[in-house]
Protein backbone atom coordinates (compact mmCIF):
# COMPACT_ATOMS: atom_id res chain seq x y z
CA UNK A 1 18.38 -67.29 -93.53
CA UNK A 2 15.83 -65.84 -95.38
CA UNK A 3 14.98 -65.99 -99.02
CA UNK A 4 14.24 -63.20 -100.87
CA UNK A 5 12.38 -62.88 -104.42
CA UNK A 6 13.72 -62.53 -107.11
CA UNK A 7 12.50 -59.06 -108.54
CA UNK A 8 8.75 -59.18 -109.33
CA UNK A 9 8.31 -58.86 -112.76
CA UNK A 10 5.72 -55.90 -113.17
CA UNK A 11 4.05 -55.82 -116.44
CA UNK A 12 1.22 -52.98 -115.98
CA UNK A 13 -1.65 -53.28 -118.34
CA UNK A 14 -3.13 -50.51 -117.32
CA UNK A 15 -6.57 -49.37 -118.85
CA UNK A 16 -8.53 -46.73 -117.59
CA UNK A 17 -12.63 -46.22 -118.13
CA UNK A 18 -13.54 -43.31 -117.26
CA UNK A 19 -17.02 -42.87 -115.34
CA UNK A 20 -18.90 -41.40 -117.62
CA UNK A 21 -21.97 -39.37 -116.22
CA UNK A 22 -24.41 -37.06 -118.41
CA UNK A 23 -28.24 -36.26 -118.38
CA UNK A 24 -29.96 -37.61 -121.84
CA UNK A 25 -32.25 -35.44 -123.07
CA UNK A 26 -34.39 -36.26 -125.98
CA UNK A 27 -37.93 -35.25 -126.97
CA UNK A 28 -40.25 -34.93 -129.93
CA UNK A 29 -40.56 -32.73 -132.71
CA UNK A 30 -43.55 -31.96 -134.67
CA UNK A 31 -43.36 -33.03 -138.44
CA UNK A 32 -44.80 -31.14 -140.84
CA UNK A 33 -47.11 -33.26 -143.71
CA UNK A 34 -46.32 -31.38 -146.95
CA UNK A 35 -47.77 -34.57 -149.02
CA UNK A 36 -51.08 -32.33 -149.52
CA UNK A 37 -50.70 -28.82 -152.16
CA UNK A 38 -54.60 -27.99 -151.13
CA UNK A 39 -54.86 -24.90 -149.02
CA UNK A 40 -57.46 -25.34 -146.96
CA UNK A 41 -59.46 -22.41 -145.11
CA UNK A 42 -57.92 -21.62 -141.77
CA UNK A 43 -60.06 -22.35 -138.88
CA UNK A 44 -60.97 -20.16 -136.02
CA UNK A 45 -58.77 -20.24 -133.47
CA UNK A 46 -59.24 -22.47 -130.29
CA UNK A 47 -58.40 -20.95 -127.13
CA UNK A 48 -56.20 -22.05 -125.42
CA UNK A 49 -56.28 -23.66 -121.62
CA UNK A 50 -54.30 -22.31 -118.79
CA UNK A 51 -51.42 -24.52 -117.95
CA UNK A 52 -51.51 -27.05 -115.44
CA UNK A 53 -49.19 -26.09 -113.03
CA UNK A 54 -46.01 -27.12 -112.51
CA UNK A 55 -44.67 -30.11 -110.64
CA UNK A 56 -41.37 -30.73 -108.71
CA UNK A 57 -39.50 -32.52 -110.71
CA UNK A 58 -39.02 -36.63 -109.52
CA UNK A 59 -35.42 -36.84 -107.29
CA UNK A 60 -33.10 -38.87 -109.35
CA UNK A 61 -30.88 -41.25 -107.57
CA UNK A 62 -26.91 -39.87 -107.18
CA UNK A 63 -25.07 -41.35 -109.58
CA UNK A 64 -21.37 -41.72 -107.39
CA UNK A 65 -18.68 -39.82 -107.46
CA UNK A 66 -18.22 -38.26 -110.95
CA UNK A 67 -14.88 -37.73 -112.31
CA UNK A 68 -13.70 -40.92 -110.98
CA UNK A 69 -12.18 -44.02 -113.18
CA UNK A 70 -11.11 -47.69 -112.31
CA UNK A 71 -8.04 -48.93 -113.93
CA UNK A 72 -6.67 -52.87 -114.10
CA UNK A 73 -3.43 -54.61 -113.45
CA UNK A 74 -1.75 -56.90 -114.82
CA UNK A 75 1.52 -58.84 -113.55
CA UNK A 76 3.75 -61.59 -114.31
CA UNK A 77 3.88 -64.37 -111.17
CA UNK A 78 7.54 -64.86 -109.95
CA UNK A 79 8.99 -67.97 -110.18
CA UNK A 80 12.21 -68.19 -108.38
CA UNK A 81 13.98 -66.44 -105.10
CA UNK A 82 17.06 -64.28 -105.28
CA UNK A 83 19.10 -67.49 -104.36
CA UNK A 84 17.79 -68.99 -107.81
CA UNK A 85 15.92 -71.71 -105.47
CA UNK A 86 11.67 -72.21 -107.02
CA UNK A 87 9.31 -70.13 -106.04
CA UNK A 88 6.39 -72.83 -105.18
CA UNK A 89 4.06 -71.12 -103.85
CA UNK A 90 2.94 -67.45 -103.77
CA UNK A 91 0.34 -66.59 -101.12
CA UNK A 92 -0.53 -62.80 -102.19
CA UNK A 93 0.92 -59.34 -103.38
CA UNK A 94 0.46 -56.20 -102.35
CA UNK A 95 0.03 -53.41 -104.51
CA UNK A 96 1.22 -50.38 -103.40
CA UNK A 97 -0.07 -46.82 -105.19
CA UNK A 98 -0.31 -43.44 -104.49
CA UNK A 99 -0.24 -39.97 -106.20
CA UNK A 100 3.56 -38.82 -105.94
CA UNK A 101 6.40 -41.19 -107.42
CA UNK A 102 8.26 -43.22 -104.98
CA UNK A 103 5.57 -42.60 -102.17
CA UNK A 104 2.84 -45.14 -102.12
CA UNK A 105 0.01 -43.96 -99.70
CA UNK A 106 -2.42 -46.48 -100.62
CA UNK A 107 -1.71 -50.50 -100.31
CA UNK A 108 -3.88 -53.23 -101.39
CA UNK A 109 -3.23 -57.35 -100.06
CA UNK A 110 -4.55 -59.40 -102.58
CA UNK A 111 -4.01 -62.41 -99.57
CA UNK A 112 -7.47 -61.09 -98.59
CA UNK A 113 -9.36 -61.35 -101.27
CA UNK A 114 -10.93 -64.47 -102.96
CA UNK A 115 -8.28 -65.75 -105.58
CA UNK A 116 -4.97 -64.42 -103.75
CA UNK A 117 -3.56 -65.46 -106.72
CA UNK A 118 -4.30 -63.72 -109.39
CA UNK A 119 -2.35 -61.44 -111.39
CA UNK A 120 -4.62 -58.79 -111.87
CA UNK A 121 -6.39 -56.39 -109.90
CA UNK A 122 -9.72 -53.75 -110.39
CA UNK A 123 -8.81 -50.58 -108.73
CA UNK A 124 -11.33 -48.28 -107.98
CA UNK A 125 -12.35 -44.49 -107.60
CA UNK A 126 -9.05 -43.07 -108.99
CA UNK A 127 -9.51 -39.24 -109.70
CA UNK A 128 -10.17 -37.56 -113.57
CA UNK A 129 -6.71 -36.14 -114.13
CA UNK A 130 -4.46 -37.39 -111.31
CA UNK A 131 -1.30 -39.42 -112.07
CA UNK A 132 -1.19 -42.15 -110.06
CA UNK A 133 2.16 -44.70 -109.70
CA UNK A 134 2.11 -48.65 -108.89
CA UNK A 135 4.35 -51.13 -107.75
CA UNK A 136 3.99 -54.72 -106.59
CA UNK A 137 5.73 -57.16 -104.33
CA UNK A 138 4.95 -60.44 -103.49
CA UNK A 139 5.24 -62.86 -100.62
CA UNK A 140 4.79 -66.52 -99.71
CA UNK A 141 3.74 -68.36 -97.06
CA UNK A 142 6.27 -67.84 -94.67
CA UNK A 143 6.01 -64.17 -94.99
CA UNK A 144 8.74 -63.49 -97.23
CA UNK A 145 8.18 -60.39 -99.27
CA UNK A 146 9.37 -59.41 -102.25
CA UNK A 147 10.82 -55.98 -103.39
CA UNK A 148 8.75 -53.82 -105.07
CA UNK A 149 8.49 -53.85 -108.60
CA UNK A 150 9.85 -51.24 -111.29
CA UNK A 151 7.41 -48.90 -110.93
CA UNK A 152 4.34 -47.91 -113.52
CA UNK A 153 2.34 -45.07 -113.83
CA UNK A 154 -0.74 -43.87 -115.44
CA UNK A 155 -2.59 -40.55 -115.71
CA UNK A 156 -6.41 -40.61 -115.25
CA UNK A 157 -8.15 -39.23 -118.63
């Protein structure tokens, strides 16, 4: 028989930072002294040099993709199977996401990654203005999976 989770408790902290990329500009402005009431006599004028000329500006680096944001998630570990039997040990989840409700395009196996455990997750490169929709599952060592989670979903500001 297998055992099955009981539902994974999603709790979706989900915080979006936006990728912010702009070109600083900045320079100097001459300051007038008005300290000083004298008038003094105007000089001659100086003529002035031609201009150097003009150099290609130095290639910046690309910055990445603009318009793109990372978000985290947050989750609650599960702690029991459907039977009511403890949940000892949870290998990984998977988080499933994609752009349309219900249809998750994009899956990612925390059992891969360095603490398997964890119940949170960076994702990455998420697009300015899409809605995007998560759920989670779980599974355990003897590759029983969880179903997903109630599902969460964030729009990309």
């Amino acid at each position: 028989m297998v055992k099955r989770f009981n539902s994974l408790r999603l709790i979706l902290m989900l915080s979006a930072s936006v990728l912010i990329i702009s070109c600083g500009g900045g320079g100097s402005y001459p300051v007038e002294n008005s300290e000083s009431s004298q008038t003094s006599p105007t000089p001659d004028p100086v003529p002035t040099p031609d201009p150097a000329p003009e150099q290609d500006p130095t290639p910046t680096p690309d910055p990445g993709p603009a318009g793109t944001a990372s978000i985290v998630i947050n989750w609650n570990k599960p702690n029991s199977y459907s039977d009511g039997s403890p949940l000892t040990s949870v290998n990984g989840y998977r988080i499933h996401y994609g752009t349309n409700s219900g249809q998750y395009t994009q899956v990612i196996d925390t059992g891969s990654t360095a603490n398997p455990s964890a119940t949170n997750l960076q994702v990455d490169n998420l697009s300015v203005g899409q809605t995007y929709y998560f759920s989670i599952s779980a599974y355990d060592s003897s590759g029983n999976e969880s179903d997903k989670s109630t599902e969460a979903n964030i729009t990309i500001n």
